[in-house]
PDB file of N, CA and C in Angstrom:
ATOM      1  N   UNK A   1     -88.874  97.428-150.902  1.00  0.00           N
ATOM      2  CA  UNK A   1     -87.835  97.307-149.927  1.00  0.00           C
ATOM      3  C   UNK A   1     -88.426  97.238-148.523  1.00  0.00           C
ATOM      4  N   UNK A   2     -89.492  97.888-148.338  1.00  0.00           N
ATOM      5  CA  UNK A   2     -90.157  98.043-146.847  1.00  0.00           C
ATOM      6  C   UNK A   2     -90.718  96.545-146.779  1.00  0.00           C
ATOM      7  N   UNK A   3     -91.164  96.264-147.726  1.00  0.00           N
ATOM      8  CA  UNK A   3     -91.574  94.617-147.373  1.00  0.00           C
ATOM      9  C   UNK A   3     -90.666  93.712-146.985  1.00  0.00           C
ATOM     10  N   UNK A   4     -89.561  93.711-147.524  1.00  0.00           N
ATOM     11  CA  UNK A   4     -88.567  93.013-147.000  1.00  0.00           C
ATOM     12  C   UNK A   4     -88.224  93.193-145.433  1.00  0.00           C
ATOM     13  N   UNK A   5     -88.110  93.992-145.130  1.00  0.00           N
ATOM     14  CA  UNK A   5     -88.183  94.470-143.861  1.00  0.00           C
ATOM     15  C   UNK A   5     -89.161  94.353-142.903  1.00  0.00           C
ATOM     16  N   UNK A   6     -90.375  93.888-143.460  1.00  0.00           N
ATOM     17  CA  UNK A   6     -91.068  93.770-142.470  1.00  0.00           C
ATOM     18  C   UNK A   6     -91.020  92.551-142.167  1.00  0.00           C
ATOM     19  N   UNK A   7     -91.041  91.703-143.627  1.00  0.00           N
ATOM     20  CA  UNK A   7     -90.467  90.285-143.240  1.00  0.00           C
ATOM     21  C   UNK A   7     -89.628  89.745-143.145  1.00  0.00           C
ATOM     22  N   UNK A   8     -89.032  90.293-142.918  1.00  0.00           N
ATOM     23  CA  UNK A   8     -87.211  89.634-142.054  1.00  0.00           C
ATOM     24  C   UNK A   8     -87.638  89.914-140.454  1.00  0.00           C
ATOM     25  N   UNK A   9     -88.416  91.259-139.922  1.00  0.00           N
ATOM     26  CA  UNK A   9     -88.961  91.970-138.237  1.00  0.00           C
ATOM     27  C   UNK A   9     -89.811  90.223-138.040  1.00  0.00           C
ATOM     28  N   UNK A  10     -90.950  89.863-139.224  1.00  0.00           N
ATOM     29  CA  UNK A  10     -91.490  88.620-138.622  1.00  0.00           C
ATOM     30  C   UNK A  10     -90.914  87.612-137.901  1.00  0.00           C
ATOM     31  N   UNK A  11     -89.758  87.418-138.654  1.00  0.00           N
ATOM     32  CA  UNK A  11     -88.718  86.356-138.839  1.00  0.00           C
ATOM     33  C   UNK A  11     -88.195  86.356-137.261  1.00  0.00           C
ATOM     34  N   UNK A  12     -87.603  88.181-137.401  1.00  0.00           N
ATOM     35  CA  UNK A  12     -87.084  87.838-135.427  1.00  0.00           C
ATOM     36  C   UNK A  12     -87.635  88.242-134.712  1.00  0.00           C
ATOM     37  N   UNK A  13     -89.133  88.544-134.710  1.00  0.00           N
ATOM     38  CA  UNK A  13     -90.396  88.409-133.575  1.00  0.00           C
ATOM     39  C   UNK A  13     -90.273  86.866-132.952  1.00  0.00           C
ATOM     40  N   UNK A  14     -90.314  86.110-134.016  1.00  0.00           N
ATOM     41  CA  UNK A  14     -90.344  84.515-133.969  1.00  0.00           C
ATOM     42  C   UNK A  14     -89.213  84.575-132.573  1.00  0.00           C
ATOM     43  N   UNK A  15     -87.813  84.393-133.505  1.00  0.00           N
ATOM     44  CA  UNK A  15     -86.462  84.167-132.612  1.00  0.00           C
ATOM     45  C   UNK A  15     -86.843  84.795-131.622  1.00  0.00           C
ATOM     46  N   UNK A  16     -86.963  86.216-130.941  1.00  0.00           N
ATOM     47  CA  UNK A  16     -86.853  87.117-130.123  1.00  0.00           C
ATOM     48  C   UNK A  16     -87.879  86.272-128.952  1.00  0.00           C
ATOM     49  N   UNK A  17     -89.433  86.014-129.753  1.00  0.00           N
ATOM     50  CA  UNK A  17     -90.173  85.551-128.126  1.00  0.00           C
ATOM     51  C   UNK A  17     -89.219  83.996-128.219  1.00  0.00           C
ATOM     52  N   UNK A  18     -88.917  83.286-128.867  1.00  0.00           N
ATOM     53  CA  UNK A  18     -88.195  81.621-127.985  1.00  0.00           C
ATOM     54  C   UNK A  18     -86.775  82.162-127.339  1.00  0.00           C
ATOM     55  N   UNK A  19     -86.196  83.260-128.082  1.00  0.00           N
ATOM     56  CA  UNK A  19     -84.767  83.939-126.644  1.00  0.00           C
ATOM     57  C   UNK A  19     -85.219  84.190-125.446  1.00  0.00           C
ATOM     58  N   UNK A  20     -86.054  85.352-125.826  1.00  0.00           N
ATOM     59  CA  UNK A  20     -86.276  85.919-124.893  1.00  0.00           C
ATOM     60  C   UNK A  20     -87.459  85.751-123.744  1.00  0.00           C
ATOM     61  N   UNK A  21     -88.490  85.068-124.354  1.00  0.00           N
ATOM     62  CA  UNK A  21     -89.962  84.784-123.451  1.00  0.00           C
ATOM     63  C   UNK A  21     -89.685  83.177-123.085  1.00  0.00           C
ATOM     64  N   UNK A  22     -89.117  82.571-123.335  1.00  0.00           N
ATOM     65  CA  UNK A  22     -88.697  81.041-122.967  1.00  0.00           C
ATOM     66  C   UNK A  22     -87.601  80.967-122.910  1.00  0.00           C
ATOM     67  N   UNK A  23     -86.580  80.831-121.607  1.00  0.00           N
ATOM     68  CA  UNK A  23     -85.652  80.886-121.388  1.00  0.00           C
ATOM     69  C   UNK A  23     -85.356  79.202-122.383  1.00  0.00           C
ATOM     70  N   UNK A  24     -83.727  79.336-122.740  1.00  0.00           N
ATOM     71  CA  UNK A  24     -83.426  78.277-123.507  1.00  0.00           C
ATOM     72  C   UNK A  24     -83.292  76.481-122.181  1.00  0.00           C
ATOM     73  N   UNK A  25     -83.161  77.117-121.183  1.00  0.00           N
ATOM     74  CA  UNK A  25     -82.858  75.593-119.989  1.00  0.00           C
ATOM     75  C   UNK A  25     -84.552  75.365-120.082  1.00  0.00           C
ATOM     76  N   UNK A  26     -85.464  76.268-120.015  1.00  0.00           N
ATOM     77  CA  UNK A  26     -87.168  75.580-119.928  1.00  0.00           C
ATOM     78  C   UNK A  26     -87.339  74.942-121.160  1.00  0.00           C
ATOM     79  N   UNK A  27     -87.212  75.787-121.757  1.00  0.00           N
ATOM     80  CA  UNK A  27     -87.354  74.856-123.303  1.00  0.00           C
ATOM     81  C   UNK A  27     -86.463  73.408-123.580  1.00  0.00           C
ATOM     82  N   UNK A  28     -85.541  72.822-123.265  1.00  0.00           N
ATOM     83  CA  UNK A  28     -85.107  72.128-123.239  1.00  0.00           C
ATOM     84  C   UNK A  28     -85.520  70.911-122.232  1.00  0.00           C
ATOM     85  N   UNK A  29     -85.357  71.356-121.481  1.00  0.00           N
ATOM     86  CA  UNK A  29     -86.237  70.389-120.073  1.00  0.00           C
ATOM     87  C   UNK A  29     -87.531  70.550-120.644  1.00  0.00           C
ATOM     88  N   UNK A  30     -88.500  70.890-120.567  1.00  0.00           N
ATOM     89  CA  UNK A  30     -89.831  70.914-121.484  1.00  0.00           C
ATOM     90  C   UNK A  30     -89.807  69.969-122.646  1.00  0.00           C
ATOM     91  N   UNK A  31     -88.830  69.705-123.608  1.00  0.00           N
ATOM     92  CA  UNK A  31     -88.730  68.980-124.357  1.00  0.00           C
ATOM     93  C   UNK A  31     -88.740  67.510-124.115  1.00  0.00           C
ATOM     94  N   UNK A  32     -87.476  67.417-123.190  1.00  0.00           N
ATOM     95  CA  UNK A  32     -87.208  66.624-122.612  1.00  0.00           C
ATOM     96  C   UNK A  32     -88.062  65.521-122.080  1.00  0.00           C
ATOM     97  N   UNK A  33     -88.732  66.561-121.301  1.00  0.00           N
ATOM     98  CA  UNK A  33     -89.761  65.671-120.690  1.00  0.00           C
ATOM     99  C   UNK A  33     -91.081  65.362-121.262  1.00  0.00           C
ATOM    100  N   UNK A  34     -91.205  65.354-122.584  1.00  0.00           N
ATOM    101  CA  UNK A  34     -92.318  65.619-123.284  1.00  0.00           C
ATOM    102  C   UNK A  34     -91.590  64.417-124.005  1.00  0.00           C
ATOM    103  N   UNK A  35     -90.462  64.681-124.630  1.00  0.00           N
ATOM    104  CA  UNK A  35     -89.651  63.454-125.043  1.00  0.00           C
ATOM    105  C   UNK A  35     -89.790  61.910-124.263  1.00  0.00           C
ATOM    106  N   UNK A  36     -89.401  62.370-122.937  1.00  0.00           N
ATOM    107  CA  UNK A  36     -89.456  60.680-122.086  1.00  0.00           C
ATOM    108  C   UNK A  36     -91.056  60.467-121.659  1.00  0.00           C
ATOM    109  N   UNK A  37     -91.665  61.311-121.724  1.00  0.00           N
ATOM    110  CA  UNK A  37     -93.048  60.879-121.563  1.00  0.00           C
ATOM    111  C   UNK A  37     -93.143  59.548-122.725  1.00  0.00           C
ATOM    112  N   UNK A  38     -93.284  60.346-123.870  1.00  0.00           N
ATOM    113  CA  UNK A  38     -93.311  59.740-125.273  1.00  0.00           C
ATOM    114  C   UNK A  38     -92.878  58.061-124.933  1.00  0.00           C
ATOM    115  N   UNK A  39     -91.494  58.480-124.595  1.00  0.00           N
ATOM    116  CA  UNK A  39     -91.024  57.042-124.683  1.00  0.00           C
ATOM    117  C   UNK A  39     -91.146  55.997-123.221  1.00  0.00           C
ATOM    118  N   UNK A  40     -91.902  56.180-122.294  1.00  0.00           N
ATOM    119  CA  UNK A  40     -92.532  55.391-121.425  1.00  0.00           C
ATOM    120  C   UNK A  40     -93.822  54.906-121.992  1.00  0.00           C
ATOM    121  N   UNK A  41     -94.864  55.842-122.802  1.00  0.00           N
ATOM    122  CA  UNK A  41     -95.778  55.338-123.294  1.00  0.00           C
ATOM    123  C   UNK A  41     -95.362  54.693-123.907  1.00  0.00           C
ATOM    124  N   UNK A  42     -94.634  54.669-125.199  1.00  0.00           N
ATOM    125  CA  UNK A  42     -94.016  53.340-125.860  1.00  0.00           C
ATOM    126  C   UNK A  42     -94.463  51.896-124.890  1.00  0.00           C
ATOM    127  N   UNK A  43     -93.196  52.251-123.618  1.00  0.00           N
ATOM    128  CA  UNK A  43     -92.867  50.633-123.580  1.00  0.00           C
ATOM    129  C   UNK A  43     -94.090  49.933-122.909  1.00  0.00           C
ATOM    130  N   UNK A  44     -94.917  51.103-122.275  1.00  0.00           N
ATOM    131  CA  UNK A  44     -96.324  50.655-121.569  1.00  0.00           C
ATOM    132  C   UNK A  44     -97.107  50.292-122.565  1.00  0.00           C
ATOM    133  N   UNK A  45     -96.774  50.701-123.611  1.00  0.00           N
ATOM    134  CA  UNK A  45     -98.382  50.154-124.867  1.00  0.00           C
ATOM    135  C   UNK A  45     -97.509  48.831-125.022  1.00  0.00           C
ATOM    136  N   UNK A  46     -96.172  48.688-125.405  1.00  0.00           N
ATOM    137  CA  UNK A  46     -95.624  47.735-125.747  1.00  0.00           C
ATOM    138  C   UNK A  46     -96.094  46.495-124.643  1.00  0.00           C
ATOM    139  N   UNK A  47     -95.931  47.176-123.352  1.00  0.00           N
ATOM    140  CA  UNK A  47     -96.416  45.605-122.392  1.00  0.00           C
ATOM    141  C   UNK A  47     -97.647  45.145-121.938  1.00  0.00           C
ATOM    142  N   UNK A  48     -98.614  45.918-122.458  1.00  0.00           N
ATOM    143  CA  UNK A  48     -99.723  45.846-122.201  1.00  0.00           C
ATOM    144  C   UNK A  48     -99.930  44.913-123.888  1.00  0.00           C
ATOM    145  N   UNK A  49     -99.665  45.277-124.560  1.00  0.00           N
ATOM    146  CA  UNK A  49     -99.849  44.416-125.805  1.00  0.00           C
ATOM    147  C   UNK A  49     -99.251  43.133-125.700  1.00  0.00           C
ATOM    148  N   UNK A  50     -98.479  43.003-125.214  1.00  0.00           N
ATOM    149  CA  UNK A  50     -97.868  41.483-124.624  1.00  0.00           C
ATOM    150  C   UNK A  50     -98.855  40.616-123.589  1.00  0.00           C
ATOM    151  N   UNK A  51     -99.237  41.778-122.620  1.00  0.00           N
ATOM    152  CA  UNK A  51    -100.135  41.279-121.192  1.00  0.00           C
ATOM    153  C   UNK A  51    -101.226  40.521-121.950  1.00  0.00           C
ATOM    154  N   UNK A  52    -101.782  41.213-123.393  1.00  0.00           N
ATOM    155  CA  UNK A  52    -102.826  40.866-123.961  1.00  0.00           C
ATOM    156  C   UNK A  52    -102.813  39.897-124.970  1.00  0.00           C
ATOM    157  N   UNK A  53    -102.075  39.556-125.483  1.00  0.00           N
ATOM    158  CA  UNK A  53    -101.509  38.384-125.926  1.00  0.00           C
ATOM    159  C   UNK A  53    -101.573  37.294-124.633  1.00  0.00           C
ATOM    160  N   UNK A  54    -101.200  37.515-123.739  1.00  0.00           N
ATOM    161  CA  UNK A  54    -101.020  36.466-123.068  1.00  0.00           C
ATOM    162  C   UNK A  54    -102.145  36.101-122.047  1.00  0.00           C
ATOM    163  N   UNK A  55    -102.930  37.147-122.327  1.00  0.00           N
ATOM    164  CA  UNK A  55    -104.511  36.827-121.443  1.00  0.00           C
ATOM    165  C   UNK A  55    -105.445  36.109-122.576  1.00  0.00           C
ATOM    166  N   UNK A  56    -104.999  36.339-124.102  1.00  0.00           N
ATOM    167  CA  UNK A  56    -105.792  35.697-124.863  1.00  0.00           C
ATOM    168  C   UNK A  56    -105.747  33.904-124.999  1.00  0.00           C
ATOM    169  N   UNK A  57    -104.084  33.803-124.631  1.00  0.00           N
ATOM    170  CA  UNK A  57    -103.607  32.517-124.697  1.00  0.00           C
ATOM    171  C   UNK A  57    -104.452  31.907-123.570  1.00  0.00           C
ATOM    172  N   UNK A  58    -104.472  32.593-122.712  1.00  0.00           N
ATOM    173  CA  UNK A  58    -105.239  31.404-121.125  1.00  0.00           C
ATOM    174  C   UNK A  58    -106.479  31.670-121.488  1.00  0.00           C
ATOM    175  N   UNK A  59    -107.250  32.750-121.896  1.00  0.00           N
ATOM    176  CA  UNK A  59    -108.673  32.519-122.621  1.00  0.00           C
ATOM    177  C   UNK A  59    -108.839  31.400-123.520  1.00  0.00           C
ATOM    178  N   UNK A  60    -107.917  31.262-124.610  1.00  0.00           N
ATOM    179  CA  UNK A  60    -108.498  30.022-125.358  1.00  0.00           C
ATOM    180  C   UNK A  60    -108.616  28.510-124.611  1.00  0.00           C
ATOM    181  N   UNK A  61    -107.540  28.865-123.739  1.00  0.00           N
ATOM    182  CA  UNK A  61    -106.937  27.354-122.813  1.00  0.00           C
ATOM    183  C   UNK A  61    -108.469  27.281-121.747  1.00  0.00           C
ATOM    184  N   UNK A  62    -108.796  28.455-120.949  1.00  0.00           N
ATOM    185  CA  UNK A  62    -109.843  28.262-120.358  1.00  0.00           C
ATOM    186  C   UNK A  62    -111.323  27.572-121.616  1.00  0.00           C
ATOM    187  N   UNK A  63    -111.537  28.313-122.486  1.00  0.00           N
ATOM    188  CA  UNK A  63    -112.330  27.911-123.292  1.00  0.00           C
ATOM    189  C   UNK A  63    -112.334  26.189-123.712  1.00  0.00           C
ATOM    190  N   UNK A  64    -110.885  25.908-123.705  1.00  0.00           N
ATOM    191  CA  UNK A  64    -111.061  24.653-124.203  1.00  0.00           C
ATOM    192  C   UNK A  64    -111.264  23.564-123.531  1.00  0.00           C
ATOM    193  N   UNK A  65    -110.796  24.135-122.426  1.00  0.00           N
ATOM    194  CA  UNK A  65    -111.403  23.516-121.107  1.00  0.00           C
ATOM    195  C   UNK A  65    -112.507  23.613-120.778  1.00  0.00           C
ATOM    196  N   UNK A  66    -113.264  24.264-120.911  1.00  0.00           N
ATOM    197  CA  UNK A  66    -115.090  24.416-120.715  1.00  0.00           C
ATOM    198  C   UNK A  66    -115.583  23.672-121.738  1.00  0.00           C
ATOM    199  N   UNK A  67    -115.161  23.725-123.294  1.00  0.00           N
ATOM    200  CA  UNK A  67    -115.740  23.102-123.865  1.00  0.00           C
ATOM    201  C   UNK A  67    -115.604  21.152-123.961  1.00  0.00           C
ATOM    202  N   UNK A  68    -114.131  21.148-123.105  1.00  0.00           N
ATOM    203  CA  UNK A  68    -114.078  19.414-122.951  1.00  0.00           C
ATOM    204  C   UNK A  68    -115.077  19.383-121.656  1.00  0.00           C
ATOM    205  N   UNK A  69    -115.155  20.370-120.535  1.00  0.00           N
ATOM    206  CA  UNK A  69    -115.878  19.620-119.647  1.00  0.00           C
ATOM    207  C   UNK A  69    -117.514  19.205-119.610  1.00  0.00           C
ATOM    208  N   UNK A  70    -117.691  20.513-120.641  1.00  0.00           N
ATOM    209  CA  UNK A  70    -119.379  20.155-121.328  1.00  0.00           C
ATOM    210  C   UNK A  70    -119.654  18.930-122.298  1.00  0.00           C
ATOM    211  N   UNK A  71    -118.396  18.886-122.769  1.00  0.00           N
ATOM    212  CA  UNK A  71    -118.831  17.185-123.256  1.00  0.00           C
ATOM    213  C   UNK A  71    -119.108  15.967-122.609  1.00  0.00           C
ATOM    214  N   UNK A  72    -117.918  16.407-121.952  1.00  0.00           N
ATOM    215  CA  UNK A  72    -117.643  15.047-120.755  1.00  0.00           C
ATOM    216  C   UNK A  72    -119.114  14.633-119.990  1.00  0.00           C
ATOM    217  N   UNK A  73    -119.265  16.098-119.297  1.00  0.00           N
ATOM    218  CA  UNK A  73    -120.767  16.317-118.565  1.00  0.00           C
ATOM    219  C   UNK A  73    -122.333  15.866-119.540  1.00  0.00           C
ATOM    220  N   UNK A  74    -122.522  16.394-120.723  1.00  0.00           N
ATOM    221  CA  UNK A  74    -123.311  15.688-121.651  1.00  0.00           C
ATOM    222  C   UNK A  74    -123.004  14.102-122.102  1.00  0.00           C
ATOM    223  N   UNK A  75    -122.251  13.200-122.194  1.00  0.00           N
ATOM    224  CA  UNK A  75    -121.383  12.428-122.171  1.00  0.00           C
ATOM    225  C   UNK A  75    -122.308  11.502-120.846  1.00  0.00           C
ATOM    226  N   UNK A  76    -121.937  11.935-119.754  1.00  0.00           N
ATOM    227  CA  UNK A  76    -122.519  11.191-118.617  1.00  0.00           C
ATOM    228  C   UNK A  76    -123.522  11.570-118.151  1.00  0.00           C
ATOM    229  N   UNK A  77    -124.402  12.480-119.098  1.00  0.00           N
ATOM    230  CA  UNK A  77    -125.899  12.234-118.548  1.00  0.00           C
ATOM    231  C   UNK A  77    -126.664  11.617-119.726  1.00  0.00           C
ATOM    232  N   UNK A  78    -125.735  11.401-120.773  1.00  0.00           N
ATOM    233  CA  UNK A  78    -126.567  10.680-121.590  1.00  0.00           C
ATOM    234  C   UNK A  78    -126.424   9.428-120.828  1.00  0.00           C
ATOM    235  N   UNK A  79    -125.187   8.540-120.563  1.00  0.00           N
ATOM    236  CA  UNK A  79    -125.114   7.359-120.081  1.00  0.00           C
ATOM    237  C   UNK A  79    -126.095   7.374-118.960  1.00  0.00           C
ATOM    238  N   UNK A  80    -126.212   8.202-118.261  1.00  0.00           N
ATOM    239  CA  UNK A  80    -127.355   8.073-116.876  1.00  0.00           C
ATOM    240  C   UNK A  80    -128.095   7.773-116.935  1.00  0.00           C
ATOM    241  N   UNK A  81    -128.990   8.711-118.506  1.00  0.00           N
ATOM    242  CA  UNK A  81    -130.329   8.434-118.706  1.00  0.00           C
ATOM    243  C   UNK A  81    -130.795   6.635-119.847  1.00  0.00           C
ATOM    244  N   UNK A  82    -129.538   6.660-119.905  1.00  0.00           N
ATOM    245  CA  UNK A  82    -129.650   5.387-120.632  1.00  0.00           C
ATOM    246  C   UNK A  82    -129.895   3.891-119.293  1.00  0.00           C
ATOM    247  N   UNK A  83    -128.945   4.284-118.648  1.00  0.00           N
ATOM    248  CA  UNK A  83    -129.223   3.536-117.208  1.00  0.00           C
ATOM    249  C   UNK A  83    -130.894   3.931-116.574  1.00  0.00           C
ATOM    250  N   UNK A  84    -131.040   4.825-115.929  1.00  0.00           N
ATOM    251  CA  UNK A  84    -131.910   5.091-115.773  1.00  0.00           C
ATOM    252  C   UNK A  84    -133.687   4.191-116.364  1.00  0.00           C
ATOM    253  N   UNK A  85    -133.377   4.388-117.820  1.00  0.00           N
ATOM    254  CA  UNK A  85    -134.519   4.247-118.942  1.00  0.00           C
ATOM    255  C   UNK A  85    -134.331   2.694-118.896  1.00  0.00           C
ATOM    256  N   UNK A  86    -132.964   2.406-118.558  1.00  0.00           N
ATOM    257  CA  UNK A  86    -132.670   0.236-118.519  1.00  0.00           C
ATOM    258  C   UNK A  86    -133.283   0.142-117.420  1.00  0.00           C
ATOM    259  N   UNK A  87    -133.439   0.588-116.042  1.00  0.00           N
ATOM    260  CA  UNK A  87    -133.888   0.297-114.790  1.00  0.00           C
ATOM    261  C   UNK A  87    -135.273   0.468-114.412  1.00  0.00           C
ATOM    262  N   UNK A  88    -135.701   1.299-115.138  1.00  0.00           N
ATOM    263  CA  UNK A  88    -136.941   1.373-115.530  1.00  0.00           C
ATOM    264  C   UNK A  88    -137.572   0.494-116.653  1.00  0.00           C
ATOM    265  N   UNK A  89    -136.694   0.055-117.247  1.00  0.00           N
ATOM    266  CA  UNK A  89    -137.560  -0.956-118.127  1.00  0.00           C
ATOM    267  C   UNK A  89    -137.797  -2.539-117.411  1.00  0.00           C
ATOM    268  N   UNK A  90    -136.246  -2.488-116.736  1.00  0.00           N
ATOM    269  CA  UNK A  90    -136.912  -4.297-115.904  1.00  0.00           C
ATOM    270  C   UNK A  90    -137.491  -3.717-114.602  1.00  0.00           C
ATOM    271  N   UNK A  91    -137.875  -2.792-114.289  1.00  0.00           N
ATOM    272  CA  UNK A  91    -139.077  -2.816-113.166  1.00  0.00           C
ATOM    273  C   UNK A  91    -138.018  -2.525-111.923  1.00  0.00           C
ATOM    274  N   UNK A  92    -137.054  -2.059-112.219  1.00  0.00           N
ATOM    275  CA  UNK A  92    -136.077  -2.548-110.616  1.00  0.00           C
ATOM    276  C   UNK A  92    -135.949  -0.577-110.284  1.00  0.00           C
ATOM    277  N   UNK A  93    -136.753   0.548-110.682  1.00  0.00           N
ATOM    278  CA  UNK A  93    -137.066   1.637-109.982  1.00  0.00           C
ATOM    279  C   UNK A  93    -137.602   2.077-108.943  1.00  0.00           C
ATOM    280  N   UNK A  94    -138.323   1.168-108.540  1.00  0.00           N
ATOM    281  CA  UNK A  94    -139.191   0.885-107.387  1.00  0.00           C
ATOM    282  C   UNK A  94    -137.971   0.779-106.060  1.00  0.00           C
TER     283      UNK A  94
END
């Protein structure tokens, strides 16, 4: 029987410190704001995951653009050196 009693005293040690050592308005506001924290991080991971999506899109677009202009650029120094190697062959480098 004494055991019972001691654990039921556990039981409202518990209740007694959230009555009495944390008023019920802190605890609530405490929640609260632990709550909307929560959910600002949400929408900030949410837009930053978007931001990043959409920095990947102009990365590929930049990329594909570097890689047409390195062609283009290889492209016209081959033709150069082909000119070049013709102008040098009829003597007209001089």
């Amino acid at each position: 029987m004494s055991e019972d009693n001691n654990h039921d005293s556990g039981a409202l040690k518990v209740t007694r410190i959230v009555d009495f050592r944390i008023p019920l308005p802190w605890l609530l506001s405490g929640a609260s704001a632990i709550a909307l924290a929560l959910v600002s991080m949400w929408f900030k991971v949410d837009e930053l995951g978007r931001n990043m999506v959409d920095m990947q899109i102009t990365l590929k677009a930049g990329n594909t653009q570097a890689v047409t202009m390195a062609s283009e650029m290889a492209l016209l120094r081959f033709r150069v050196e082909n000119l070049e190697a013709e102008r040098r062959g009829r003597g007209e480098g001089k």
